[in-house]
N, C-alpha and C. Protein backbone atom coordinates (compact mmCIF):
# COMPACT_ATOMS: atom_id res chain seq x y z
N UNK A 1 9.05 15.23 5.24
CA UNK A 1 9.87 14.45 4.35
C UNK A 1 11.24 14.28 4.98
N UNK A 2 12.00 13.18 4.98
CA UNK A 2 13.11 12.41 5.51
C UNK A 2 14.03 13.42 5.10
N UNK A 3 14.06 13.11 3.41
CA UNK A 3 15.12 13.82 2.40
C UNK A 3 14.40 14.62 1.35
N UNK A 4 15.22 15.79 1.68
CA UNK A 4 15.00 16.62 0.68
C UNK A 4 15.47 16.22 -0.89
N UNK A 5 14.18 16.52 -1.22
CA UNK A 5 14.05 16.08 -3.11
C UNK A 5 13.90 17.22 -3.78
N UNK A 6 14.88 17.02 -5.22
CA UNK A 6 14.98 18.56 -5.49
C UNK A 6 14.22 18.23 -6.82
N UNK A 7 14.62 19.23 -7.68
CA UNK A 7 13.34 18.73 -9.21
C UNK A 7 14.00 17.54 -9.97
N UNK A 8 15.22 17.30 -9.91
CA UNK A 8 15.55 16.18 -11.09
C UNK A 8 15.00 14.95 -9.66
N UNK A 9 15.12 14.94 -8.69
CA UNK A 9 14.65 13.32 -8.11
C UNK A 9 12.89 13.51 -8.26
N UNK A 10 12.51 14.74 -8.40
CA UNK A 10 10.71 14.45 -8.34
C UNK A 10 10.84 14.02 -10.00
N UNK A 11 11.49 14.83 -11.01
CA UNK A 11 11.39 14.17 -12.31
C UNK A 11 11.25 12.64 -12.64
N UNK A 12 12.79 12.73 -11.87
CA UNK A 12 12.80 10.78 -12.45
C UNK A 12 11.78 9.88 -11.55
N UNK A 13 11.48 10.12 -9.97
CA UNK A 13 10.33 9.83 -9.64
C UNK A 13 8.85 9.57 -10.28
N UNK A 14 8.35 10.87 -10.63
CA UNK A 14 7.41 10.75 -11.33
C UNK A 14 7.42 9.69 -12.72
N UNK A 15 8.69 9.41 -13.16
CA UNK A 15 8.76 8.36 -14.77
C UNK A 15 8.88 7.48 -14.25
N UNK A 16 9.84 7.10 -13.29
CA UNK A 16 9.74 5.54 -12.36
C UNK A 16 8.03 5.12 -11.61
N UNK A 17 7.28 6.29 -11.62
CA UNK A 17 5.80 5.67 -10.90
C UNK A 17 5.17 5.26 -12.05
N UNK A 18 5.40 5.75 -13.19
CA UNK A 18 4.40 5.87 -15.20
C UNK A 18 4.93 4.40 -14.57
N UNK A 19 6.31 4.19 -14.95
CA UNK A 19 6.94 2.70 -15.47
C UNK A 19 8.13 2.67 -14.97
N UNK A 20 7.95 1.73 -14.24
CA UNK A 20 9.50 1.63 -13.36
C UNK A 20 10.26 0.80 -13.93
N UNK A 21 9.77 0.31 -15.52
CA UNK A 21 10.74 -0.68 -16.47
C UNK A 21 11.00 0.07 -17.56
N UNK A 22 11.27 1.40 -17.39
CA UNK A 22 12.40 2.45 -18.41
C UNK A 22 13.16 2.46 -18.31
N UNK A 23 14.08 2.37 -19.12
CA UNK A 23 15.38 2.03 -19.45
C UNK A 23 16.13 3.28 -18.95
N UNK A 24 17.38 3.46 -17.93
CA UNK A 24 17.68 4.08 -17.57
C UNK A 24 17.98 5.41 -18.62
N UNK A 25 18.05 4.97 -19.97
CA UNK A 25 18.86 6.08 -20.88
C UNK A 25 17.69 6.51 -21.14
N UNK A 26 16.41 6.18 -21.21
CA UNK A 26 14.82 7.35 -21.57
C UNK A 26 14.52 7.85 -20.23
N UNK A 27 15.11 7.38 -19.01
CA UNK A 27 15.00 8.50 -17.76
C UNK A 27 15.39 9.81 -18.39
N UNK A 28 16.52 9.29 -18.21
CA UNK A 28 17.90 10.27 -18.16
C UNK A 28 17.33 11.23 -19.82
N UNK A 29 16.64 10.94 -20.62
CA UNK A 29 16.39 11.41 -21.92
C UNK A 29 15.04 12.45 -21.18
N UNK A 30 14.21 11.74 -20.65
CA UNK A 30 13.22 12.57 -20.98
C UNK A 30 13.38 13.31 -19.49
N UNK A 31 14.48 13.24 -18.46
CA UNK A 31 14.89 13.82 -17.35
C UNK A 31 15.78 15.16 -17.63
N UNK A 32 15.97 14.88 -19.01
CA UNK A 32 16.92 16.06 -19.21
C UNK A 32 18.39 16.38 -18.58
N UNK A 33 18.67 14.75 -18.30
CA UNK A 33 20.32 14.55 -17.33
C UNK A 33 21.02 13.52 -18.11
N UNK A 34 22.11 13.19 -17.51
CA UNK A 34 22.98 12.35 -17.68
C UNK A 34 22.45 11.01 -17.47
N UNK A 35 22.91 9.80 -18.29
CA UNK A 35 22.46 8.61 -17.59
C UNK A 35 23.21 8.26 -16.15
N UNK A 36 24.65 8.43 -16.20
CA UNK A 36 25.20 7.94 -14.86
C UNK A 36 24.47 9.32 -13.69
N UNK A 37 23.45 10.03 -13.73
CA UNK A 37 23.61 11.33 -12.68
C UNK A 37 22.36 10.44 -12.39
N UNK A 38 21.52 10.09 -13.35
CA UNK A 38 20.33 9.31 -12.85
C UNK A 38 20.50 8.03 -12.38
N UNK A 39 21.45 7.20 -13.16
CA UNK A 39 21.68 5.94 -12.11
C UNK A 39 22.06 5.93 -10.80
N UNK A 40 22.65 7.01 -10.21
CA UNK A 40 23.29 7.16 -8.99
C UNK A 40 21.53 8.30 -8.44
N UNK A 41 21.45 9.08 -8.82
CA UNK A 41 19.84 9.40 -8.02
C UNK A 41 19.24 8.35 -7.96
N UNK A 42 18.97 7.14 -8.48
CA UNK A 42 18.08 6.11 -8.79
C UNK A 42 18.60 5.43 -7.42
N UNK A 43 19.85 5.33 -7.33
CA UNK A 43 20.42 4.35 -6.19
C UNK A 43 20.25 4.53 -4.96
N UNK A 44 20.55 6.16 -4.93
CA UNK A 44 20.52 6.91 -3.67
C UNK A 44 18.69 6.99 -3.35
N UNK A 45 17.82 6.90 -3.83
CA UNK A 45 16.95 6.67 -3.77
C UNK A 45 16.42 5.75 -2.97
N UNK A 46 16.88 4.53 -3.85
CA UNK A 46 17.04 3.20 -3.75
C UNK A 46 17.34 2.76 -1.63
N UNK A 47 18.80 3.26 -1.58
CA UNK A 47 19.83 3.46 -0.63
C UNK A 47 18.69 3.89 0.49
N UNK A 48 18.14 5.14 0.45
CA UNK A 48 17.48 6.10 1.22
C UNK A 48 16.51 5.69 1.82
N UNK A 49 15.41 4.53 1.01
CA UNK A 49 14.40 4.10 1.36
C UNK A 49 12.93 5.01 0.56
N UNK A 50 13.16 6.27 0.07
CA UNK A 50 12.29 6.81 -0.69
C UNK A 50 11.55 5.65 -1.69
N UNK A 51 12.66 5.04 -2.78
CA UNK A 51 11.89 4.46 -3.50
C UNK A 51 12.18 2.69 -2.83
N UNK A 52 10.91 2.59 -2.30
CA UNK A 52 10.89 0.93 -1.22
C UNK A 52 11.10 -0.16 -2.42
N UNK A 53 10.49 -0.33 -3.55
CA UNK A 53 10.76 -1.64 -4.24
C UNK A 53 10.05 -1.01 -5.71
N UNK A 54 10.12 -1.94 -6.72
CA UNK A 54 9.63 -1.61 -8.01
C UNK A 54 9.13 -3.20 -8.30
N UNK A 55 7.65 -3.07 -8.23
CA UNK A 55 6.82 -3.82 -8.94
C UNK A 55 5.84 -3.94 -10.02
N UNK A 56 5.35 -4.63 -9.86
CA UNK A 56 4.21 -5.35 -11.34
C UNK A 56 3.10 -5.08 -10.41
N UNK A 57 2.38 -4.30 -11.19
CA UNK A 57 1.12 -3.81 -10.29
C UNK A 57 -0.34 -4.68 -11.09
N UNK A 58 -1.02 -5.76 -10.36
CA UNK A 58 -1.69 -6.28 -10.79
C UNK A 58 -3.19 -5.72 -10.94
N UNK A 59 -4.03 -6.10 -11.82
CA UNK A 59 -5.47 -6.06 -11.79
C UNK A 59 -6.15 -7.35 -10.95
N UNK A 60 -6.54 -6.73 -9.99
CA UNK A 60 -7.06 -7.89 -8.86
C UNK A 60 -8.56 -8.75 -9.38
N UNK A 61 -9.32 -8.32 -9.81
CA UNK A 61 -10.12 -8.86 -10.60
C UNK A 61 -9.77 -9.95 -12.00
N UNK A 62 -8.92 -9.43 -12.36
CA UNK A 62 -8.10 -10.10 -13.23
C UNK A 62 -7.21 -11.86 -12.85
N UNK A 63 -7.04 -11.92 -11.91
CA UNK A 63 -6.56 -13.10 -10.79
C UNK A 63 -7.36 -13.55 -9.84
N UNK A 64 -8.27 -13.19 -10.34
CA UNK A 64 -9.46 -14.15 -9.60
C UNK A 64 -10.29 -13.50 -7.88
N UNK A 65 -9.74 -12.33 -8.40
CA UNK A 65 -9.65 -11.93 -6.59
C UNK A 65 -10.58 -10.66 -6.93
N UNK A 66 -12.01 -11.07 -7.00
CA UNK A 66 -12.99 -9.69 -7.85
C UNK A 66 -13.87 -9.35 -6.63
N UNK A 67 -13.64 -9.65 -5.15
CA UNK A 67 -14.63 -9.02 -4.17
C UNK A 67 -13.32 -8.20 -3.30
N UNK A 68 -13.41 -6.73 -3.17
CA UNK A 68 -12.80 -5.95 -2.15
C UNK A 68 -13.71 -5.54 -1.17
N UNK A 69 -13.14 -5.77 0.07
CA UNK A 69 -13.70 -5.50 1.39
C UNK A 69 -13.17 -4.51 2.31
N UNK A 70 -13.97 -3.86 2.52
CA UNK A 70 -13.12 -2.68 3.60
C UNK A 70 -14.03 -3.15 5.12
N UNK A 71 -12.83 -3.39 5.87
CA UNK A 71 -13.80 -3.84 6.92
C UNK A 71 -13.20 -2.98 7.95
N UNK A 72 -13.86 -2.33 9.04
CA UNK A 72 -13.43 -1.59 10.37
C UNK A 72 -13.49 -2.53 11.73
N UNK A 73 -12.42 -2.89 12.47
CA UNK A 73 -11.88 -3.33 13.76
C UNK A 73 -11.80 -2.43 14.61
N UNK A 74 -12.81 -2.81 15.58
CA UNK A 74 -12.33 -2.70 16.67
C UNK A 74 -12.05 -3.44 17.69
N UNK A 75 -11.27 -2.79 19.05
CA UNK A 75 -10.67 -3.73 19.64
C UNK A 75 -11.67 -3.92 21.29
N UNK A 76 -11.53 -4.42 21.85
CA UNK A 76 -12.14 -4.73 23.12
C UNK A 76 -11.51 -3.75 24.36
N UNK A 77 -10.19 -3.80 24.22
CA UNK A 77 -9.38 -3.14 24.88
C UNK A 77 -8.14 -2.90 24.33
N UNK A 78 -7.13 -1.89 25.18
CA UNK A 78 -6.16 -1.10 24.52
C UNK A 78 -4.90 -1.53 25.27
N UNK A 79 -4.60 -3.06 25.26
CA UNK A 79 -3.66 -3.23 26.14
C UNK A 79 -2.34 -2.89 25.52
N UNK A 80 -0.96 -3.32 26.64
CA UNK A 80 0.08 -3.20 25.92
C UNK A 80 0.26 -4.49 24.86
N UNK A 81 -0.41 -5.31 24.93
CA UNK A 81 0.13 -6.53 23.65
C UNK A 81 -1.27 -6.42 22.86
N UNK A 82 -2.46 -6.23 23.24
CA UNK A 82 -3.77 -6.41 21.95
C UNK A 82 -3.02 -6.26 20.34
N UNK A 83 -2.98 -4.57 20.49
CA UNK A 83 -2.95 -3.79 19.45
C UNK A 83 -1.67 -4.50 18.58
N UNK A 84 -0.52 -4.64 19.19
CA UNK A 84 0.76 -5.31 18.58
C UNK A 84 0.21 -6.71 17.82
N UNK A 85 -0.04 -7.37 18.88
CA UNK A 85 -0.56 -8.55 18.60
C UNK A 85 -1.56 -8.57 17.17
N UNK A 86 -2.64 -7.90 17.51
CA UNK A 86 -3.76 -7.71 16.23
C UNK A 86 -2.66 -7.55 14.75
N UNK A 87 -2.11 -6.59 15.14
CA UNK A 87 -1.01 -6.57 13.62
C UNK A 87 -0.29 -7.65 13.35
N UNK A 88 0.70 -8.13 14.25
CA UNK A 88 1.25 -9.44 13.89
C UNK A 88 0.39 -10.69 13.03
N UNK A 89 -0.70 -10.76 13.59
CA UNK A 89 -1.89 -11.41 13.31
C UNK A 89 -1.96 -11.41 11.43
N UNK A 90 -2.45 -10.04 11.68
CA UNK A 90 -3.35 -9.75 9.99
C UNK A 90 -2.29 -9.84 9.20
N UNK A 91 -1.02 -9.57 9.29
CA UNK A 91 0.15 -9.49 8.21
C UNK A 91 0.51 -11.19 7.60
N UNK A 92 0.20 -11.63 8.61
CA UNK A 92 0.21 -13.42 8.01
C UNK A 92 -1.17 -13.63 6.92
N UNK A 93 -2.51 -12.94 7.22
CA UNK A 93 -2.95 -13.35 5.74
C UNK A 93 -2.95 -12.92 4.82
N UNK A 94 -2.69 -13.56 4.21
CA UNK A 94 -2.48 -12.73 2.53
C UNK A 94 -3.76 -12.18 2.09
N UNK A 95 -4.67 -11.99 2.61
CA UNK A 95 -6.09 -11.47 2.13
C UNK A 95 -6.13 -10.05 2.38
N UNK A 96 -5.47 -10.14 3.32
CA UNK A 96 -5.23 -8.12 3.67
C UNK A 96 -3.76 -7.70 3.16
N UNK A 97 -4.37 -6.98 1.98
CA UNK A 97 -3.48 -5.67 1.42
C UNK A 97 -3.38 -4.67 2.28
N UNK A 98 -4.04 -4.44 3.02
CA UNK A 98 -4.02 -2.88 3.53
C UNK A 98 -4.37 -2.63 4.77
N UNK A 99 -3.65 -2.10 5.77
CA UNK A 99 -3.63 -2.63 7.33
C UNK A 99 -3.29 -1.24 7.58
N UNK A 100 -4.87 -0.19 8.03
CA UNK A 100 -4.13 0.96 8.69
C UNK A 100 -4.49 1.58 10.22
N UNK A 101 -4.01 1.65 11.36
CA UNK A 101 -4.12 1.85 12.42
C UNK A 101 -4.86 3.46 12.79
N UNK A 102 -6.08 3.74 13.11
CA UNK A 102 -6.86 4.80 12.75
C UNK A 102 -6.97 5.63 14.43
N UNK A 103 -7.40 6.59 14.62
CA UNK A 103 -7.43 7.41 15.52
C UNK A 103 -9.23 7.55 15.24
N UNK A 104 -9.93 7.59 16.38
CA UNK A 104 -11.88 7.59 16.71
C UNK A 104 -12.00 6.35 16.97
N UNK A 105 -12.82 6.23 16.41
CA UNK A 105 -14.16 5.06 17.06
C UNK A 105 -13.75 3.56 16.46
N UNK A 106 -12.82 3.39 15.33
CA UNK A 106 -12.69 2.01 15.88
C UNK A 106 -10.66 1.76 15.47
N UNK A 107 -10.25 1.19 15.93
CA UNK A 107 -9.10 0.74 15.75
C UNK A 107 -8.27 0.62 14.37
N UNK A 108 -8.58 0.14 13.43
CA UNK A 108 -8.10 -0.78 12.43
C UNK A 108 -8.92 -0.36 11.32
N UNK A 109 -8.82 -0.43 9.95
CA UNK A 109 -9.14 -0.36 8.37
C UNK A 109 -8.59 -1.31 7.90
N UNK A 110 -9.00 -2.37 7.20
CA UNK A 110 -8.48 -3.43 6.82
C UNK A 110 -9.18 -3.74 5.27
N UNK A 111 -8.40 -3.37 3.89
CA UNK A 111 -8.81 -3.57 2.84
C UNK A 111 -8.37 -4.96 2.23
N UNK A 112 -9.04 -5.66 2.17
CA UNK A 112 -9.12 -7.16 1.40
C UNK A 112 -9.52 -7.75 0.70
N UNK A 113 -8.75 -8.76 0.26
CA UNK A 113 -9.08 -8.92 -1.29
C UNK A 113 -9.66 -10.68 -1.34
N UNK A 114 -10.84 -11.06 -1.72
CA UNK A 114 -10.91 -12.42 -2.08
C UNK A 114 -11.72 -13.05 -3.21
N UNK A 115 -12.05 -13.85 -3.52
CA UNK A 115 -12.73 -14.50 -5.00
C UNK A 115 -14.10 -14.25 -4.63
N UNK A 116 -14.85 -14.63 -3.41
CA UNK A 116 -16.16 -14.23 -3.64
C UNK A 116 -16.81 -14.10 -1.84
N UNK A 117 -17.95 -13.30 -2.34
CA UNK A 117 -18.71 -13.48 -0.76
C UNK A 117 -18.25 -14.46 -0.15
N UNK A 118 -18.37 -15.84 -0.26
CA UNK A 118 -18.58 -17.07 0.65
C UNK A 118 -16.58 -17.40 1.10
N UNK A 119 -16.10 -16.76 0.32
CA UNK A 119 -14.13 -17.33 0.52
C UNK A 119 -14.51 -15.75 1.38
N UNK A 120 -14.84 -14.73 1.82
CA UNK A 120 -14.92 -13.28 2.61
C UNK A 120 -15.28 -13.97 4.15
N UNK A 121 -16.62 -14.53 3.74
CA UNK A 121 -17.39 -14.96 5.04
C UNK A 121 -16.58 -16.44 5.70
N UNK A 122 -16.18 -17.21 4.98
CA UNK A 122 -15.03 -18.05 6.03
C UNK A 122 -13.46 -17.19 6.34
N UNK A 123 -13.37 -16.35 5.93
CA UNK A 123 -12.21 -15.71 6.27
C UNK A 123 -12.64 -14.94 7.40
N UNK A 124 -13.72 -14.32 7.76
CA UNK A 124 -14.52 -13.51 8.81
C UNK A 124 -14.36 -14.85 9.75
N UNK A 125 -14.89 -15.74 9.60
CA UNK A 125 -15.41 -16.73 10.28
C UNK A 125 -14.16 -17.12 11.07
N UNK A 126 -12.99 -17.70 10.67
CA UNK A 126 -12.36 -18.37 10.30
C UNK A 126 -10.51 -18.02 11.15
N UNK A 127 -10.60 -17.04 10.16
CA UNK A 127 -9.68 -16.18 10.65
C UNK A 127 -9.36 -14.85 11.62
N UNK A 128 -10.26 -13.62 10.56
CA UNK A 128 -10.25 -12.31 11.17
C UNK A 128 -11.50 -12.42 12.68
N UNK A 129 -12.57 -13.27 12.79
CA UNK A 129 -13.42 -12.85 13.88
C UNK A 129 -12.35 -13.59 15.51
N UNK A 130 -11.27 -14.55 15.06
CA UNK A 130 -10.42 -15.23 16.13
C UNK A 130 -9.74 -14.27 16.73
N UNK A 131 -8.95 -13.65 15.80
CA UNK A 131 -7.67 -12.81 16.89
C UNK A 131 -8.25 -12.40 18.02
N UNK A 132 -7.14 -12.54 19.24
CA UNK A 132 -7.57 -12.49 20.35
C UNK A 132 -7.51 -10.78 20.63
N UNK A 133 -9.12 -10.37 21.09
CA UNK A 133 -9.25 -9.05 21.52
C UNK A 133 -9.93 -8.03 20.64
N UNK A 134 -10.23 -8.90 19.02
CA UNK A 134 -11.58 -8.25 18.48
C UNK A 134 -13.05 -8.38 19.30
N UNK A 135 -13.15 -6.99 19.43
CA UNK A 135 -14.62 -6.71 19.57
C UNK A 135 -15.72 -6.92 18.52
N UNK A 136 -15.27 -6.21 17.92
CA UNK A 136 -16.37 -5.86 16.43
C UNK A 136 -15.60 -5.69 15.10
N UNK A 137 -16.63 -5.92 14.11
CA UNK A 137 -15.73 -5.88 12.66
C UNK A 137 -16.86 -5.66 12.06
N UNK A 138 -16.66 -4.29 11.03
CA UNK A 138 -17.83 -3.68 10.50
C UNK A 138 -16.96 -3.51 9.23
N UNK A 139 -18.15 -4.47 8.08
CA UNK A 139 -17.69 -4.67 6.78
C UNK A 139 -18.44 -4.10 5.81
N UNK A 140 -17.64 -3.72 4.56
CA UNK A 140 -18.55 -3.35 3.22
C UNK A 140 -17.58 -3.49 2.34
N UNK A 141 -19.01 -4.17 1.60
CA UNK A 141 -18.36 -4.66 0.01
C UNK A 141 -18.16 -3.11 -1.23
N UNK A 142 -16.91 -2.78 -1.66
CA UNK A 142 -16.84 -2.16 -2.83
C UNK A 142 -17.58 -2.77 -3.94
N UNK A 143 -18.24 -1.99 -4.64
CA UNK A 143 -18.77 -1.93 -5.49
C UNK A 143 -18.00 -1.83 -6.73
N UNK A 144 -17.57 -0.65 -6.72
CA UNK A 144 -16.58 -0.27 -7.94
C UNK A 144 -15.24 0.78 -7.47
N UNK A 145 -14.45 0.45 -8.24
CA UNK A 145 -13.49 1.61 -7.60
C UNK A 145 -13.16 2.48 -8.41
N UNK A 146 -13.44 3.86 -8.14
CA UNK A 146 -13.42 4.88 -8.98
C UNK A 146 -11.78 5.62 -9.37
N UNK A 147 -11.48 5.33 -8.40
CA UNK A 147 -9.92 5.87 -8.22
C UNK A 147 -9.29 4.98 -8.00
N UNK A 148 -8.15 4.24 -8.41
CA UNK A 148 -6.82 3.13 -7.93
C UNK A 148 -5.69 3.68 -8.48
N UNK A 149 -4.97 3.69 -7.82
CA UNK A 149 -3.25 4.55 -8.44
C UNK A 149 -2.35 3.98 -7.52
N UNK A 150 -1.29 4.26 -7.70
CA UNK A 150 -0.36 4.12 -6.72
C UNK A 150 1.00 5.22 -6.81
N UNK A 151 0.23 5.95 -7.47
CA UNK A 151 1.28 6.80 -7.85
C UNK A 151 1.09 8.14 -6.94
N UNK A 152 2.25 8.47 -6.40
CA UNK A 152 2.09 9.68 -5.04
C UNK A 152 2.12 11.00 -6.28
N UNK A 153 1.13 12.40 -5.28
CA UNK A 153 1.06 13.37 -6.18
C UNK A 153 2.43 14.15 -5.70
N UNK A 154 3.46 14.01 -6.44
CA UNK A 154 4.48 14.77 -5.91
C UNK A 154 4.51 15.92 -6.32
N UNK A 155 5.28 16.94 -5.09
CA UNK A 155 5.50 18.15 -5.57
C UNK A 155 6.98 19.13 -5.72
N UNK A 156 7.54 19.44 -6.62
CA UNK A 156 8.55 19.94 -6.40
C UNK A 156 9.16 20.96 -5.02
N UNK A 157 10.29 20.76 -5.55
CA UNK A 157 10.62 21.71 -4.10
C UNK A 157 10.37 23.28 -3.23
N UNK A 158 9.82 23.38 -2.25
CA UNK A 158 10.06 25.04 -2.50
C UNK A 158 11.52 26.27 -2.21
N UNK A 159 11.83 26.44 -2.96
CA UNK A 159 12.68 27.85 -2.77
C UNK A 159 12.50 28.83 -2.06
């Protein structure tokens, strides 16, 4: 960890992940602090980079976007521009939420989101099978998702 977090920043943390549209004075209420001690933790937060942004967390099925794909990349080779390159790449489509760079057998985890098989398979087609220096791309459709959160399991500090 960057910065040390003591129990009132894991407190108000944890109420900013419930709902990050509480009103600073039910922080500070159910934080057991001051409102100005929490607006200024909130900032310094803010400031620090701990807390990156506060959004509206959507139901993806809900917007039309009801097929998730986890697909595995790999690369052909390990040059100095592939790997850079491959990222530059995927961050332009908006179909990939989730871009993580893996250590074994293949390169890349790429979780994506689209309306159906056939908008998946021209995006394979289309897009993701082009970048220059894919080898292979090994896909599977989610079924259901048992777990979705976004909320980190934080833990207080140790003494």
């Amino acid at each position: 960890m960057d910065q040390e977090l003591d129990a009132l920043d894991v407190r108000i943390l944890d109420l900013l992940q419930r709902d990050a549209s509480l009103p600073i004075a039910e922080i500070a209420e159910q934080a057991a602090s001051s409102r100005t001690v929490v607006w200024r933790r909130i900032q310094r937060l803010l400031d620090t980079g701990v807390i990156r942004g506060r959004v509206a967390v959507l139901d993806h099925r809900k917007v039309g976007l009801g097929v998730m794909v986890i697909s595995h990349v790999k690369m052909a080779r390990h040059g100095r521009d592939v790997l850079p390159n491959f990222l530059a790449a995927v961050k332009l489509f908006p179909q990939v939420i989730e871009c993580h760079t893996l250590m074994g057998d293949v390169d890349f985890l790429l979780k994506i989101l689209v309306g159906s098989i056939e908008e998946y398979e021209q995006f394979f087609w289309q897009k993701l099978s082009k970048i220059e220096g894919v080898q292979e791309i090994s896909s599977s459709i989610s079924m259901s998702q048992t777990v979705n959160t976004t909320r980190l399991p934080l833990r207080l500090p140790q003494n």
